[in-house]
C-alpha atoms as a PDB file:
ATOM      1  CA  UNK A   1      40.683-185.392 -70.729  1.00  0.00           C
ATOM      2  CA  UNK A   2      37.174-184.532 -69.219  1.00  0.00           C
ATOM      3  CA  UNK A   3      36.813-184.259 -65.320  1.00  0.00           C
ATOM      4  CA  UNK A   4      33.585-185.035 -64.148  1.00  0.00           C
ATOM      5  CA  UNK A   5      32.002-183.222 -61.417  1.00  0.00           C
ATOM      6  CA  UNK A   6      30.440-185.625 -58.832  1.00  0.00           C
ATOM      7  CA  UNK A   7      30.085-183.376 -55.829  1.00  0.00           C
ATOM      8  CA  UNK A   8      26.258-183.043 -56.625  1.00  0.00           C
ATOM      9  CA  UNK A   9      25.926-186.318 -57.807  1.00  0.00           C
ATOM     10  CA  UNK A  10      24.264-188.694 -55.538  1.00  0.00           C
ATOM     11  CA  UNK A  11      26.059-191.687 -55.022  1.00  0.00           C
ATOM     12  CA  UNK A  12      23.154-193.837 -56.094  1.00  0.00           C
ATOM     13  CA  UNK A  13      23.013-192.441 -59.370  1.00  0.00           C
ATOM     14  CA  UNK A  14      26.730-193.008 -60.312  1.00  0.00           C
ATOM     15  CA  UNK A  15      26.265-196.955 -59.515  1.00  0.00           C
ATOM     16  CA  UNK A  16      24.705-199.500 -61.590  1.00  0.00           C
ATOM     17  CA  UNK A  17      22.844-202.131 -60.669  1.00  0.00           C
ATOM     18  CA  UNK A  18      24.069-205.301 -62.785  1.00  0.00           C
ATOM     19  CA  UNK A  19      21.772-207.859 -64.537  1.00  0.00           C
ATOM     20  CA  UNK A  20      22.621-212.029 -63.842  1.00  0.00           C
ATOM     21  CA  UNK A  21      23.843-211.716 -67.726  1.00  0.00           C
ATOM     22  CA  UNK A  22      26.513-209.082 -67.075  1.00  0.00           C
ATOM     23  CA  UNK A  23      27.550-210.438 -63.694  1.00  0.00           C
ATOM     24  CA  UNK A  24      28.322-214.005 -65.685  1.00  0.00           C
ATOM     25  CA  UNK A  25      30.356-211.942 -68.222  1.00  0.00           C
ATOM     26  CA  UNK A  26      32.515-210.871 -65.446  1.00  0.00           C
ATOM     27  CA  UNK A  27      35.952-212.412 -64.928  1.00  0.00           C
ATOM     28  CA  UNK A  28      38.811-212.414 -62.277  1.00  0.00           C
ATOM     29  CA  UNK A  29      39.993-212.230 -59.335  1.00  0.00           C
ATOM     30  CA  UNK A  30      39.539-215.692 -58.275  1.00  0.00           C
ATOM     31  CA  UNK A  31      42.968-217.141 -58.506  1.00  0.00           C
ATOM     32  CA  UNK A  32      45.790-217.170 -55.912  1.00  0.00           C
ATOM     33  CA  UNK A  33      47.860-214.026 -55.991  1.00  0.00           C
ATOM     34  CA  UNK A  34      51.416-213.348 -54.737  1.00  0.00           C
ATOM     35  CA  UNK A  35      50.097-210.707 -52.275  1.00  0.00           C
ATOM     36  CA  UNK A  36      47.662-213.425 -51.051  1.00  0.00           C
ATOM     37  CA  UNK A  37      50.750-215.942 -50.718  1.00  0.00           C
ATOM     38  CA  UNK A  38      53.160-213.536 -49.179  1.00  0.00           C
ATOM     39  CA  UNK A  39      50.076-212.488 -46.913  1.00  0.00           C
ATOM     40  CA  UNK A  40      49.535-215.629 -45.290  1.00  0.00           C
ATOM     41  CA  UNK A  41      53.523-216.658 -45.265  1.00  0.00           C
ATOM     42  CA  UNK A  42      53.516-213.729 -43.069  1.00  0.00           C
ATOM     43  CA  UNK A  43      50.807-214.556 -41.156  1.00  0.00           C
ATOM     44  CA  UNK A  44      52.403-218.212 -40.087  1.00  0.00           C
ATOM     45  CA  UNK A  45      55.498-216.668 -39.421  1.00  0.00           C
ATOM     46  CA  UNK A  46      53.906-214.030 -36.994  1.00  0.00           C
ATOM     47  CA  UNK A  47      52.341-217.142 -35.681  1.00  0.00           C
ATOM     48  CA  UNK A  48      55.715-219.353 -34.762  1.00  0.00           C
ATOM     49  CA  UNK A  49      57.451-216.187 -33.561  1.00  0.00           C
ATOM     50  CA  UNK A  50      54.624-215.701 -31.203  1.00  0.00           C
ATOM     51  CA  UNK A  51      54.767-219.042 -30.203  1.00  0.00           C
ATOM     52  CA  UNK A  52      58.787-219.095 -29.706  1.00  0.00           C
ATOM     53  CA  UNK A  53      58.513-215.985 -27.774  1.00  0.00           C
ATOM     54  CA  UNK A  54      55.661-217.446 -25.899  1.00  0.00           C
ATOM     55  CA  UNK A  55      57.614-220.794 -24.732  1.00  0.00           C
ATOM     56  CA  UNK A  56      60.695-218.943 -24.612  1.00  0.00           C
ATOM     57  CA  UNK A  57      59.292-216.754 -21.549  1.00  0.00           C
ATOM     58  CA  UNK A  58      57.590-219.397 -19.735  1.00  0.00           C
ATOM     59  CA  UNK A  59      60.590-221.747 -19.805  1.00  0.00           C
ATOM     60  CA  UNK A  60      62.769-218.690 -18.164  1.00  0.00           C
ATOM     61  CA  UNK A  61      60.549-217.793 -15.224  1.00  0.00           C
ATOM     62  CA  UNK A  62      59.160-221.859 -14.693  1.00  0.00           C
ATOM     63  CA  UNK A  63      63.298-222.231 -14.529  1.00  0.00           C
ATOM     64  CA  UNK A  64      63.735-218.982 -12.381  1.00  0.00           C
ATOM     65  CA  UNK A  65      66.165-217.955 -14.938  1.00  0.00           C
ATOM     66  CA  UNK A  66      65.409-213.996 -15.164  1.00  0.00           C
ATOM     67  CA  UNK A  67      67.565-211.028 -15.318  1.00  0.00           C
ATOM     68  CA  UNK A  68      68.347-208.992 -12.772  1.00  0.00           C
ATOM     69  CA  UNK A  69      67.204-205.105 -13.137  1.00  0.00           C
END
């Protein structure tokens, strides 16, 4: 296995600039994922916690139900 050294390589140089042909070759990463699914289940559940915790709150001190310290 080779190891390259890049730490007097300009970035520039080890990038490519792609032609309209190869960038319609290209494939992927369009579909839905399981990370993407799991990512916004998470992100609606943050969402209806906040919300419980929210209404939960207000309910107790418009009730002047609190706990004593």
């Amino acid at each position: 296995m080779e190891f390259l050294d890049r730490s007097n390589v300009d970035r520039r140089d080890i990038l490519k600039e792609l032609s309209v042909k190869e960038t319609k070759k290209m494939y992927g990463g369009g579909g839905i994922s399981s990370a993407l699914i799991s990512a916004l289940s998470r992100g609606v559940t943050v969402f209806t916690d906040l919300g419980r915790y929210l209404g939960s709150s207000l309910r107790r001190i418009f009730s002047n139900n609190l706990c004593d310290y």
